[in-house]
C-alpha atoms as a PDB file:
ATOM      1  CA  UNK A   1       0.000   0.000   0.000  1.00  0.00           C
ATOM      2  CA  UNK A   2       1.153   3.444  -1.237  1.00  0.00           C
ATOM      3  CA  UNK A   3       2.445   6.118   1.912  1.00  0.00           C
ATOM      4  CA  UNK A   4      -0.809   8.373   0.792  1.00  0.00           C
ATOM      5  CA  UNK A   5      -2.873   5.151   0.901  1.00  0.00           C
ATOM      6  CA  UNK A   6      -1.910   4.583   4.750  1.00  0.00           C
ATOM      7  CA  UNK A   7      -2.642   8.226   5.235  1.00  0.00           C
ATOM      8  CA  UNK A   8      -6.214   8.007   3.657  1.00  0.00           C
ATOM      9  CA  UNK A   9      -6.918   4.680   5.451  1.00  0.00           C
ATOM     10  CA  UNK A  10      -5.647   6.179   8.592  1.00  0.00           C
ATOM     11  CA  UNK A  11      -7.537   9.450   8.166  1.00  0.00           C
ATOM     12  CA  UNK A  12     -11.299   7.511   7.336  1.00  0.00           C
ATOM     13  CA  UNK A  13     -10.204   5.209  10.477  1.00  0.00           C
ATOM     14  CA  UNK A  14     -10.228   8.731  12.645  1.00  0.00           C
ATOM     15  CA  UNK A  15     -13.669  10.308  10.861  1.00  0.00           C
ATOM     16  CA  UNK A  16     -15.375   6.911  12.119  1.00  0.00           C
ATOM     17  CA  UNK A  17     -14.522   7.798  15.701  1.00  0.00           C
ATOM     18  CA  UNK A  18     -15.307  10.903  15.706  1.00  0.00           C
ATOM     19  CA  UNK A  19     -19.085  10.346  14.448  1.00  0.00           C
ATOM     20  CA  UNK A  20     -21.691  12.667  13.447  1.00  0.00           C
ATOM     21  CA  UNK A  21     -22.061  13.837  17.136  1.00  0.00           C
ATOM     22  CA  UNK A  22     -19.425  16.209  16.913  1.00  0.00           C
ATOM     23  CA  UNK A  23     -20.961  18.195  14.085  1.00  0.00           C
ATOM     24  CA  UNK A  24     -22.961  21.333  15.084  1.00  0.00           C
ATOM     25  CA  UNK A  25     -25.476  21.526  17.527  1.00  0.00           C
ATOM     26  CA  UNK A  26     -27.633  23.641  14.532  1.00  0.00           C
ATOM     27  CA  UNK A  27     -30.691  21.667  14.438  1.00  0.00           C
ATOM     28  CA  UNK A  28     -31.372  22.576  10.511  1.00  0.00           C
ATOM     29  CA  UNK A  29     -34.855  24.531  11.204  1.00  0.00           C
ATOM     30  CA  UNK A  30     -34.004  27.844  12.182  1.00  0.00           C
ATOM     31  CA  UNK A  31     -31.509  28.706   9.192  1.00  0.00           C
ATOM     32  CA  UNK A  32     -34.775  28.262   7.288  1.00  0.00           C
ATOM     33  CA  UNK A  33     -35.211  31.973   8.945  1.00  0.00           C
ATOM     34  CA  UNK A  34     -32.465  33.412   6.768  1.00  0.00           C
ATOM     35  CA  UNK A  35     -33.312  32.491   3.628  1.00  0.00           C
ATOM     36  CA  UNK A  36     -36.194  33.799   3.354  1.00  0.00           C
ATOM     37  CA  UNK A  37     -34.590  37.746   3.302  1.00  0.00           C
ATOM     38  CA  UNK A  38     -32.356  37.081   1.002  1.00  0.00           C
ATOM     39  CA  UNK A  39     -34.443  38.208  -2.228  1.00  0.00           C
ATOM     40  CA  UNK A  40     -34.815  41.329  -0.574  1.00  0.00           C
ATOM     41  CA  UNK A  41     -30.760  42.094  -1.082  1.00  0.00           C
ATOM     42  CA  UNK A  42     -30.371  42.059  -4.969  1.00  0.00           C
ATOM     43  CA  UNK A  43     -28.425  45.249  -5.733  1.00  0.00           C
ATOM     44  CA  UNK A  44     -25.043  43.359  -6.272  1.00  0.00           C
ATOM     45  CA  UNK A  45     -26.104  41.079  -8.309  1.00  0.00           C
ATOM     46  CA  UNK A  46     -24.501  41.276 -12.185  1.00  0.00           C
ATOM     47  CA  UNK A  47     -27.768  40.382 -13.907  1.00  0.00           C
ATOM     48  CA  UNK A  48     -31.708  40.590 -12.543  1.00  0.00           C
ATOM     49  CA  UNK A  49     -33.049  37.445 -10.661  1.00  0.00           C
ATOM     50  CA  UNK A  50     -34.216  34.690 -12.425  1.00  0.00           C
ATOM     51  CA  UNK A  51     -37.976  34.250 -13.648  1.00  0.00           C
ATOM     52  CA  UNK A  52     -39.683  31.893 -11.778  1.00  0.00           C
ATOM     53  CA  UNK A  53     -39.719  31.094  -8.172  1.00  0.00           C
ATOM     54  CA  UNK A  54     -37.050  29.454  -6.361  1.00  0.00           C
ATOM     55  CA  UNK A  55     -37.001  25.691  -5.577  1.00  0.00           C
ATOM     56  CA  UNK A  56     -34.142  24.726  -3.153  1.00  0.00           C
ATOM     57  CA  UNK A  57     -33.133  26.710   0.307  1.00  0.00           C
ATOM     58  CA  UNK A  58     -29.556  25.953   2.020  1.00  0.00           C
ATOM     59  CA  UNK A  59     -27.602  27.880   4.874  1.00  0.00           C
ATOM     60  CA  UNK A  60     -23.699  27.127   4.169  1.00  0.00           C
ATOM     61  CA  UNK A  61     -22.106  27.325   7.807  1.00  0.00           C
ATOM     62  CA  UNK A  62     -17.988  27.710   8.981  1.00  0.00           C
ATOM     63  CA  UNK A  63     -17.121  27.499   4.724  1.00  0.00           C
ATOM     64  CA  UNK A  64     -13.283  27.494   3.759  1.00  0.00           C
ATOM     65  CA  UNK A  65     -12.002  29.321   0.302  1.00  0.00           C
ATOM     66  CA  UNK A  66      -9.161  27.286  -0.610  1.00  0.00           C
ATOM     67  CA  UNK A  67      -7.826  28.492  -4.472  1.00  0.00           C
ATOM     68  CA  UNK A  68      -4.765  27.234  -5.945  1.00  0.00           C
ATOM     69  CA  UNK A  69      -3.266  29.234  -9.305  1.00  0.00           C
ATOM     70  CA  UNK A  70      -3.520  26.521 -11.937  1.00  0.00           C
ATOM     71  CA  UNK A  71      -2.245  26.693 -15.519  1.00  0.00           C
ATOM     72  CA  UNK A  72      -5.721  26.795 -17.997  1.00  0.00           C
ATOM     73  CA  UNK A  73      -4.321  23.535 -20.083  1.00  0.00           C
ATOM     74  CA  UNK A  74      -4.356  21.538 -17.359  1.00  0.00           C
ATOM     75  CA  UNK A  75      -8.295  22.500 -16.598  1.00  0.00           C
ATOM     76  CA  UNK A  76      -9.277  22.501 -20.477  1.00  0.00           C
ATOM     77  CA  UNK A  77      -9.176  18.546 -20.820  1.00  0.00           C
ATOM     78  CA  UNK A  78     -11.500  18.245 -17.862  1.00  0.00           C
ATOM     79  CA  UNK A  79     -14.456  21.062 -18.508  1.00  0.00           C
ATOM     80  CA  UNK A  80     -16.716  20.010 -21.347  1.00  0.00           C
ATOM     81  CA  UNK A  81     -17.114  22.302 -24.467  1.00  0.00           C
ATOM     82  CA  UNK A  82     -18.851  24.340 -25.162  1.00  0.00           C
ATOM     83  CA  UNK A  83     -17.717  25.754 -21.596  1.00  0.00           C
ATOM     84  CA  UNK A  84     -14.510  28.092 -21.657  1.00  0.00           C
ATOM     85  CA  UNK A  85     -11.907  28.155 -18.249  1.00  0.00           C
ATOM     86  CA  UNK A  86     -12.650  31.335 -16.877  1.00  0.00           C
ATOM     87  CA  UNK A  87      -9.216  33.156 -16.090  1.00  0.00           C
ATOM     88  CA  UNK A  88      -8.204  36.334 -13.726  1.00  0.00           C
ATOM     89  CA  UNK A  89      -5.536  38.372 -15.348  1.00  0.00           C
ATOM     90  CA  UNK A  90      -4.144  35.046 -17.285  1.00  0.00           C
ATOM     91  CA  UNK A  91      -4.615  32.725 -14.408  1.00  0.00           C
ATOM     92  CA  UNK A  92      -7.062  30.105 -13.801  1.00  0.00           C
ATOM     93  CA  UNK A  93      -7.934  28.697 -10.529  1.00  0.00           C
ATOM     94  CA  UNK A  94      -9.091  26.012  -8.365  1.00  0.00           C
ATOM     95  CA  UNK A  95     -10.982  26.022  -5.528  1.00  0.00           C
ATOM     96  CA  UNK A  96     -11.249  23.378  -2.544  1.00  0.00           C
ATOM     97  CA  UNK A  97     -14.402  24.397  -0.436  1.00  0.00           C
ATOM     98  CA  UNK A  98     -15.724  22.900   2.890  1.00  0.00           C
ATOM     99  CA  UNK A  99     -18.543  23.729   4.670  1.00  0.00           C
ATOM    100  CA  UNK A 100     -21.435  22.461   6.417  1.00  0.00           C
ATOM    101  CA  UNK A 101     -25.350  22.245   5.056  1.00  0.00           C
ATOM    102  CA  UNK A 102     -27.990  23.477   7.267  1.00  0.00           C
ATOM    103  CA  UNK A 103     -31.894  23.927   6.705  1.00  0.00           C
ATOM    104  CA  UNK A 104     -31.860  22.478   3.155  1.00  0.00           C
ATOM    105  CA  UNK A 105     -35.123  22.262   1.850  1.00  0.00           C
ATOM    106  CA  UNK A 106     -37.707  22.567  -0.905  1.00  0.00           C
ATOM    107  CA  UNK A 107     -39.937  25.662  -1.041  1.00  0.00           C
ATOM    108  CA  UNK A 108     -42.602  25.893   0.963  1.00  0.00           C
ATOM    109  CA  UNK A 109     -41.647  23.188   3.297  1.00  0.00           C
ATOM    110  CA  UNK A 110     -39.874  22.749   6.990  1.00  0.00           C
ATOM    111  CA  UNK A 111     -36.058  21.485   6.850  1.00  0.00           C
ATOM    112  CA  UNK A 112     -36.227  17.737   7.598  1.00  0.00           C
ATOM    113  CA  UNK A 113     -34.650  16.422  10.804  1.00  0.00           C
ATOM    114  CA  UNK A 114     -31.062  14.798  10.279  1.00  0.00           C
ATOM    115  CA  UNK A 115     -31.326  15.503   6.346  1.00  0.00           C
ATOM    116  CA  UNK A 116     -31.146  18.730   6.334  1.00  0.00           C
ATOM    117  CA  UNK A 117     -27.785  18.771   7.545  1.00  0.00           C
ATOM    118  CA  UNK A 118     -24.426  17.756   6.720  1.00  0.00           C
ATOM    119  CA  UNK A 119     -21.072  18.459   5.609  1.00  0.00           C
ATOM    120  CA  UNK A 120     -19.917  19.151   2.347  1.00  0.00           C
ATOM    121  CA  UNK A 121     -17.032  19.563   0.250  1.00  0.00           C
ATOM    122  CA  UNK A 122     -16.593  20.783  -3.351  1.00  0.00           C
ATOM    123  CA  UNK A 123     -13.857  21.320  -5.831  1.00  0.00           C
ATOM    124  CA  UNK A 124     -14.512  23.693  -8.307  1.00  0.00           C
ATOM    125  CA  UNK A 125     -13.592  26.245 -11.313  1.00  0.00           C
ATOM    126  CA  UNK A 126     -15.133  28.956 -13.554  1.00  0.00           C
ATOM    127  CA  UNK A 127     -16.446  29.755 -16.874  1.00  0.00           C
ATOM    128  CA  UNK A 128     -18.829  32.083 -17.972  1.00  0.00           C
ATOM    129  CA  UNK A 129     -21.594  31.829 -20.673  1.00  0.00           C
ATOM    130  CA  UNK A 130     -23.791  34.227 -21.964  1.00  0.00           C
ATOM    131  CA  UNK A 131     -22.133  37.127 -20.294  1.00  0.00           C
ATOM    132  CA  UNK A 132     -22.860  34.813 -16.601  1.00  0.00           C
ATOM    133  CA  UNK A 133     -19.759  34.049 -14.394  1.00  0.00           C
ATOM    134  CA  UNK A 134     -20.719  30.986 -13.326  1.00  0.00           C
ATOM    135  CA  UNK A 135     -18.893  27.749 -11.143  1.00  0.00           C
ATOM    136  CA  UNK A 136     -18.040  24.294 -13.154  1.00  0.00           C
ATOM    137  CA  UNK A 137     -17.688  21.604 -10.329  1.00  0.00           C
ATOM    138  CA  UNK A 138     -15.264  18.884 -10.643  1.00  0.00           C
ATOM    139  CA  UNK A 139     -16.600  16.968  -7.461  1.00  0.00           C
ATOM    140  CA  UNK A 140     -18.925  17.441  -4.741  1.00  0.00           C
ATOM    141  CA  UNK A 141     -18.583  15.142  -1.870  1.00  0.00           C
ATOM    142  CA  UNK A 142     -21.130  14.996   1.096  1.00  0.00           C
ATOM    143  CA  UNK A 143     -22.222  12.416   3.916  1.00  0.00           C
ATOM    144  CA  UNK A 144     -25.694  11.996   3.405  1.00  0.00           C
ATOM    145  CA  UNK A 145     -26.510   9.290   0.855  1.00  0.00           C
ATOM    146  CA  UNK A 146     -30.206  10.451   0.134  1.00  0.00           C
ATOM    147  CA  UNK A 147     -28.659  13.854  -0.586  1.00  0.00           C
ATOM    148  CA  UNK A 148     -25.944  12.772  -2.782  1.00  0.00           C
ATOM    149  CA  UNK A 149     -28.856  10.636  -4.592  1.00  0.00           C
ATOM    150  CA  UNK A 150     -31.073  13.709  -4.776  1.00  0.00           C
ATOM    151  CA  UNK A 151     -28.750  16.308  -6.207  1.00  0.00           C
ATOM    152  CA  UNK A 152     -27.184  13.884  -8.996  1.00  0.00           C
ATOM    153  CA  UNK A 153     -30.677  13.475 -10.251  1.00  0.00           C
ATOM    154  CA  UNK A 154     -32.210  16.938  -9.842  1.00  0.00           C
ATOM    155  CA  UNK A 155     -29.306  18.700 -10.656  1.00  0.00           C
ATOM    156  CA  UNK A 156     -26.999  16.573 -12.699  1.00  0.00           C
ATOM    157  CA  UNK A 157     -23.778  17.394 -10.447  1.00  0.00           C
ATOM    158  CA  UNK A 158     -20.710  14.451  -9.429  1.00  0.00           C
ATOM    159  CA  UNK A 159     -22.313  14.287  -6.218  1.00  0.00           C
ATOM    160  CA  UNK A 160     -20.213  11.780  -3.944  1.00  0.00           C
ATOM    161  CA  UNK A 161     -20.694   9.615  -1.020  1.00  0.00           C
ATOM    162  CA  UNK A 162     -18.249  10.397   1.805  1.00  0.00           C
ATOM    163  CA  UNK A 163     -17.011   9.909   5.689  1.00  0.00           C
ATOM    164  CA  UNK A 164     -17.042  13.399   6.806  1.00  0.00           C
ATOM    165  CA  UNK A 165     -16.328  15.109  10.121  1.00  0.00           C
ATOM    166  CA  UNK A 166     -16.432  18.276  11.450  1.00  0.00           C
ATOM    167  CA  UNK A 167     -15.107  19.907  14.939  1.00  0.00           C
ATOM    168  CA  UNK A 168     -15.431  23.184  16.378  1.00  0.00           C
ATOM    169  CA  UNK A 169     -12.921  24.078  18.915  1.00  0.00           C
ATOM    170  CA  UNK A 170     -11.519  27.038  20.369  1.00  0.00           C
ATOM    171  CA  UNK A 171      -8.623  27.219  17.456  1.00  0.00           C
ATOM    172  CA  UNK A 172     -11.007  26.700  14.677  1.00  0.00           C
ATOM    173  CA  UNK A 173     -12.635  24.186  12.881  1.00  0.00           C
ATOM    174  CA  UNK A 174     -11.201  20.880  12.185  1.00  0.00           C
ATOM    175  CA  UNK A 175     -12.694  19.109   8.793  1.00  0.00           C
ATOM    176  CA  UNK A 176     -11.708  16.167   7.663  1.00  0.00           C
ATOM    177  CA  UNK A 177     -13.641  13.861   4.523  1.00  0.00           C
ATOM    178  CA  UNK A 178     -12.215  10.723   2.787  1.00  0.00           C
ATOM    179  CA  UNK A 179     -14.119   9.570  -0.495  1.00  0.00           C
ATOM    180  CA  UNK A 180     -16.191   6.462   0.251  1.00  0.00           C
ATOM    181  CA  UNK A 181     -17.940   6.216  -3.181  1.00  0.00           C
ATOM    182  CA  UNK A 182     -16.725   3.286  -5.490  1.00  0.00           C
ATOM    183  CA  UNK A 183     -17.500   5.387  -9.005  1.00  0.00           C
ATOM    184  CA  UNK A 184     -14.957   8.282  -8.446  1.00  0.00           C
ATOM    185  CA  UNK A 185     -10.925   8.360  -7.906  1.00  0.00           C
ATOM    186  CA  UNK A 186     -10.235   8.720  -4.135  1.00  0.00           C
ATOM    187  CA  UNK A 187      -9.780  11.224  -2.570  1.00  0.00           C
ATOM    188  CA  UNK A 188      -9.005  13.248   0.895  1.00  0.00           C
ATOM    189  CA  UNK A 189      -8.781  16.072   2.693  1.00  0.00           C
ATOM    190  CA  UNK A 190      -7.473  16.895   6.391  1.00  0.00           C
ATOM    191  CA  UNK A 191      -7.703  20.800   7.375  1.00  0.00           C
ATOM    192  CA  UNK A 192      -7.847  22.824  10.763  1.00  0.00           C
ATOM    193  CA  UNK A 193      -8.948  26.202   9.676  1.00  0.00           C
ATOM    194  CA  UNK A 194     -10.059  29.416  10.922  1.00  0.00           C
ATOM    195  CA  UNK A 195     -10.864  33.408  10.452  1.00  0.00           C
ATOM    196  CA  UNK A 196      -8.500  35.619  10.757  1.00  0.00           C
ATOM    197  CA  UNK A 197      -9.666  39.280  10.214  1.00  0.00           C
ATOM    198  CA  UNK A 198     -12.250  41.125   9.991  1.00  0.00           C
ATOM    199  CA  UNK A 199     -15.633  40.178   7.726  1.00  0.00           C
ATOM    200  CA  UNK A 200     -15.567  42.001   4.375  1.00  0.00           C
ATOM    201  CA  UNK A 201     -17.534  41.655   1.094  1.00  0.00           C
ATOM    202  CA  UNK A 202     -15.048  41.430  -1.649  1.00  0.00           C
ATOM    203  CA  UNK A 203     -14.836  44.441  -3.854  1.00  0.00           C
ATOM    204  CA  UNK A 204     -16.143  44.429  -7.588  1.00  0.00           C
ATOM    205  CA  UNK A 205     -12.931  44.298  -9.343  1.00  0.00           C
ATOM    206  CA  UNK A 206     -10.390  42.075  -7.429  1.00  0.00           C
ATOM    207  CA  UNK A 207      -9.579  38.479  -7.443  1.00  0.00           C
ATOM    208  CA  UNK A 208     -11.553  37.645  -4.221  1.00  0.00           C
ATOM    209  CA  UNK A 209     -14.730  39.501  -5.781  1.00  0.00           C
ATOM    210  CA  UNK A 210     -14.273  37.521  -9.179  1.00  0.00           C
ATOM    211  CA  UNK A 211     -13.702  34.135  -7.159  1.00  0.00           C
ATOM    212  CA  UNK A 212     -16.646  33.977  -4.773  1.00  0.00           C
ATOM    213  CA  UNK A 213     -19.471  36.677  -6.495  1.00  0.00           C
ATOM    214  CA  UNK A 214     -20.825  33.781  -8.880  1.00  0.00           C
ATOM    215  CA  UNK A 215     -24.788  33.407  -9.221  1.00  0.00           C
ATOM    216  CA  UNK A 216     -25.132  30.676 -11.255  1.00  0.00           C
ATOM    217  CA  UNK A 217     -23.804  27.137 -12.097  1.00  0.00           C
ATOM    218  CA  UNK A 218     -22.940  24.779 -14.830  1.00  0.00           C
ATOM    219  CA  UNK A 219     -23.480  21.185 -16.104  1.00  0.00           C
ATOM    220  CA  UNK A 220     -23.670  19.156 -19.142  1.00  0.00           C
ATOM    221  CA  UNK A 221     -26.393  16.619 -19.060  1.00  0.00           C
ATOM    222  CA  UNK A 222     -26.499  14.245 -22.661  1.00  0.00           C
ATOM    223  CA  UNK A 223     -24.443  16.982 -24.510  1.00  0.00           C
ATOM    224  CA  UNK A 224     -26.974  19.801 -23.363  1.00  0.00           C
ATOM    225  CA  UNK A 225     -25.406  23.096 -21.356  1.00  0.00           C
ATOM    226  CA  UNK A 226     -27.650  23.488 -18.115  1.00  0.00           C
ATOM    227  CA  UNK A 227     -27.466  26.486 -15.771  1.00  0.00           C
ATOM    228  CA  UNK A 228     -28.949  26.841 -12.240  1.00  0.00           C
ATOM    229  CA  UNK A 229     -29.468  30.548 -11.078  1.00  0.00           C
ATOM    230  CA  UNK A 230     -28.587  31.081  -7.804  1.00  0.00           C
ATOM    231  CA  UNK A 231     -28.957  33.819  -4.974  1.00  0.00           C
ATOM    232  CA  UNK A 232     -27.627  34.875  -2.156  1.00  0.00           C
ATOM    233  CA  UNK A 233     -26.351  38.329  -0.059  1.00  0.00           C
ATOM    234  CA  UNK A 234     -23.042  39.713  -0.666  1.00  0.00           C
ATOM    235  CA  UNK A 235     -20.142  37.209   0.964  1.00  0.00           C
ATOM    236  CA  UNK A 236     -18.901  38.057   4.262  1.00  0.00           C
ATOM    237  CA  UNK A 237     -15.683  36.850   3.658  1.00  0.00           C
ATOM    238  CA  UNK A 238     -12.770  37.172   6.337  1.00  0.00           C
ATOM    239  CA  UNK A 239      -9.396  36.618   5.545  1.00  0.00           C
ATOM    240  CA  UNK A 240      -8.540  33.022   6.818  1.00  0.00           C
ATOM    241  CA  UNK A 241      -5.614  30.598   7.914  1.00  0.00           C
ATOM    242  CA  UNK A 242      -5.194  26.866   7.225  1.00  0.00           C
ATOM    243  CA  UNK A 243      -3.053  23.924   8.500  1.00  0.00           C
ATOM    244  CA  UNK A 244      -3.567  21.084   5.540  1.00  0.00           C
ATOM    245  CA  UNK A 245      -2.533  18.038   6.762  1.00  0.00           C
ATOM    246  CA  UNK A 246      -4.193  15.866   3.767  1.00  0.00           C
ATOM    247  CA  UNK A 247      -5.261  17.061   0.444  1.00  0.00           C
ATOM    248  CA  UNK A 248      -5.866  14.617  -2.650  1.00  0.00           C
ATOM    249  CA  UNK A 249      -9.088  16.589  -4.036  1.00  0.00           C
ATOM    250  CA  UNK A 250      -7.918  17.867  -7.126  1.00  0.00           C
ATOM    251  CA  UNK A 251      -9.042  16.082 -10.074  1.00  0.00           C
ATOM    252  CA  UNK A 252      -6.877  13.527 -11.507  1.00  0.00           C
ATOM    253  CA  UNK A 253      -4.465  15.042 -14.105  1.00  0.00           C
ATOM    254  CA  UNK A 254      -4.240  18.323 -11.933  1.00  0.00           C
ATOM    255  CA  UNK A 255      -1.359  19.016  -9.569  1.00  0.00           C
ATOM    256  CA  UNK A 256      -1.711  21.592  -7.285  1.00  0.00           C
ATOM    257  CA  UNK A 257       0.990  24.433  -6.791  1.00  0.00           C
ATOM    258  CA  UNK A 258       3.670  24.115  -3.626  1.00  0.00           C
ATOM    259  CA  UNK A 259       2.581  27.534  -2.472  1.00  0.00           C
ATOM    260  CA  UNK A 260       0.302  28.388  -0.122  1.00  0.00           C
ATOM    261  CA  UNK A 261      -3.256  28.912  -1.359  1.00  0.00           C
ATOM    262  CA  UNK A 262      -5.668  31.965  -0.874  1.00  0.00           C
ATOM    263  CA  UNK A 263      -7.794  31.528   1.508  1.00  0.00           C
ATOM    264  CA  UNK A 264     -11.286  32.955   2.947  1.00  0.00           C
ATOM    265  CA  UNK A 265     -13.657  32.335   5.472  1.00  0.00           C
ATOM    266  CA  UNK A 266     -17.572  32.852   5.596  1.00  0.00           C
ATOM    267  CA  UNK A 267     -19.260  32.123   8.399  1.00  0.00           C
ATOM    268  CA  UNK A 268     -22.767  31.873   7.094  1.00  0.00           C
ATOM    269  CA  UNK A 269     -24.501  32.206   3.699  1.00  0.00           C
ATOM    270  CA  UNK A 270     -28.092  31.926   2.865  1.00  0.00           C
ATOM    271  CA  UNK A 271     -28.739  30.690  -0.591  1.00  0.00           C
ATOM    272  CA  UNK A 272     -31.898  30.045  -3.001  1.00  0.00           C
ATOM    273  CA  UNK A 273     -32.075  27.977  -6.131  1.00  0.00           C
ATOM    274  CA  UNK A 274     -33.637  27.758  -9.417  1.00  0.00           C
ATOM    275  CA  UNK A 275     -34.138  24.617 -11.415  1.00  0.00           C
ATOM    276  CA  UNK A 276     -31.903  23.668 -14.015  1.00  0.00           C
ATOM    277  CA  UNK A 277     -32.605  25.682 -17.061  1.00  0.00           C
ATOM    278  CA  UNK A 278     -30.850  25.040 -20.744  1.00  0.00           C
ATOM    279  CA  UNK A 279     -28.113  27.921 -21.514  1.00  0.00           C
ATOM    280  CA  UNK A 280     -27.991  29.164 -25.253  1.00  0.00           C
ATOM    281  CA  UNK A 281     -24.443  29.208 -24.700  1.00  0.00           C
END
């Protein structure tokens, strides 16, 4: 067995102790609270909201920007055409996100108990069609099987199966996740993280801004380009530190840089979304 083998092993071996118990206490109701404002904050948005009313409700708690500088050739073999690598003066990036779901639910409807919450993780980069930055996912990895089975039907995304854990202590947040699904290449990650400054929404114009102020998403379902709009208030991003111990997330033909990565921190986002729409693009 390979030395990064033993070190995933040893890392699922660790999740299973620590159980689901030492998530949040949140029970996933009352973030249900929350997202219901959030369509009355649409002034920074790049484009008006959708038609339509909304379908899905989450609360994103304790999430980690993690974005590595990555050269655009080795994304280009991995996003489907007729999707384009977005790039920030030249550069492309990739982004390693983990968070916890709270209050997911459908409109009109109560967060189940236990469901509703869980921890996520995604890996992810840009494009933009039709004149609307938008977030390609490589992987999204998450510990509740009925939720993994709901979003790869509903909204076409490489929703994984995972062993996830998540600790709150005085340092931080301790997150750790090791792959458990048998159709995707493994993959870990091991982070304590934490904020560490003061919140503030990324300016129109910079990198952090162009990273994180994306309302929609992409997918390619049977050779069709689908978008799902997306809303939510202005990040509240903090400037953030983060001890990786494990990290095998990028996708397989992608090596991530030696130096350290940007990083944010958002303690809470409320978000709404639309059904998956076809793009002209």
């Amino acid at each position: 067995m390979s030395r990064d083998a033993n070190v995933v092993t040893a890392l699922g071996r660790a999740i299973a102790g620590v159980g689901e118990a030492a998530l949040s206490p949140l029970t996933g109701v009352w973030p249900a609270v929350g997202q219901g404002r959030v369509l009355s904050q649409t002034g920074h948005r790049p484009w008006r909201l959708p038609d339509g009313p909304w379908v899905m409700a989450q609360t994103w708690n304790d999430l980690l920007f993690a974005h590595w500088p990555v050269p655009t050739h080795a994304l280009r073999p991995l996003v489907p055409d007729p999707l384009a690598v977005d790039t920030f003066d030249g550069t492309a990036w990739l982004g390693v996100t983990p968070f916890e779901v709270s209050g997911l639910r459908l409109r009109g409807t109560v967060p189940p108990p236990r469901l509703s919450r869980f921890p996520e993780l995604n890996v992810r980069t840009y494009a933009t069609v039709d004149g609307k930055p938008g977030i390609w996912f490589f992987s999204l990895d998450a510990s509740r099987a009925a939720a993994v089975a709901a979003a790869r039907a509903t909204y076409r995304l490489p929703y994984r199966r995972a062993r996830m854990s998540i600790v709150r202590h005085q340092a931080g947040i301790r997150y750790r996740s090791v792959r458990t699904a048998p159709d995707g290449p493994p993959a870990a990650l091991d982070v304590d993280y934490s904020a560490s400054g003061e919140v503030r929404p990324p300016a129109p114009g910079t990198l952090e801004h162009w990273l994180t102020e994306r309302y929609c998403l992409y997918t390619v379902h049977r050779g069709r380009l689908l978008r799902a709009e997306i809303h939510h208030p202005p990040w509240p991003l903090q400037p953030a530190r983060a001890a990786i111990a494990v990290n095998t997330m990028a996708p397989p033909g992608v090596e991530l840089p030696g130096a350290e990565p940007l990083l944010h921190f958002a303690r809470r986002q409320d978000v709404v979304i639309w059904p998956l729409a076809p793009s002209s693009g």
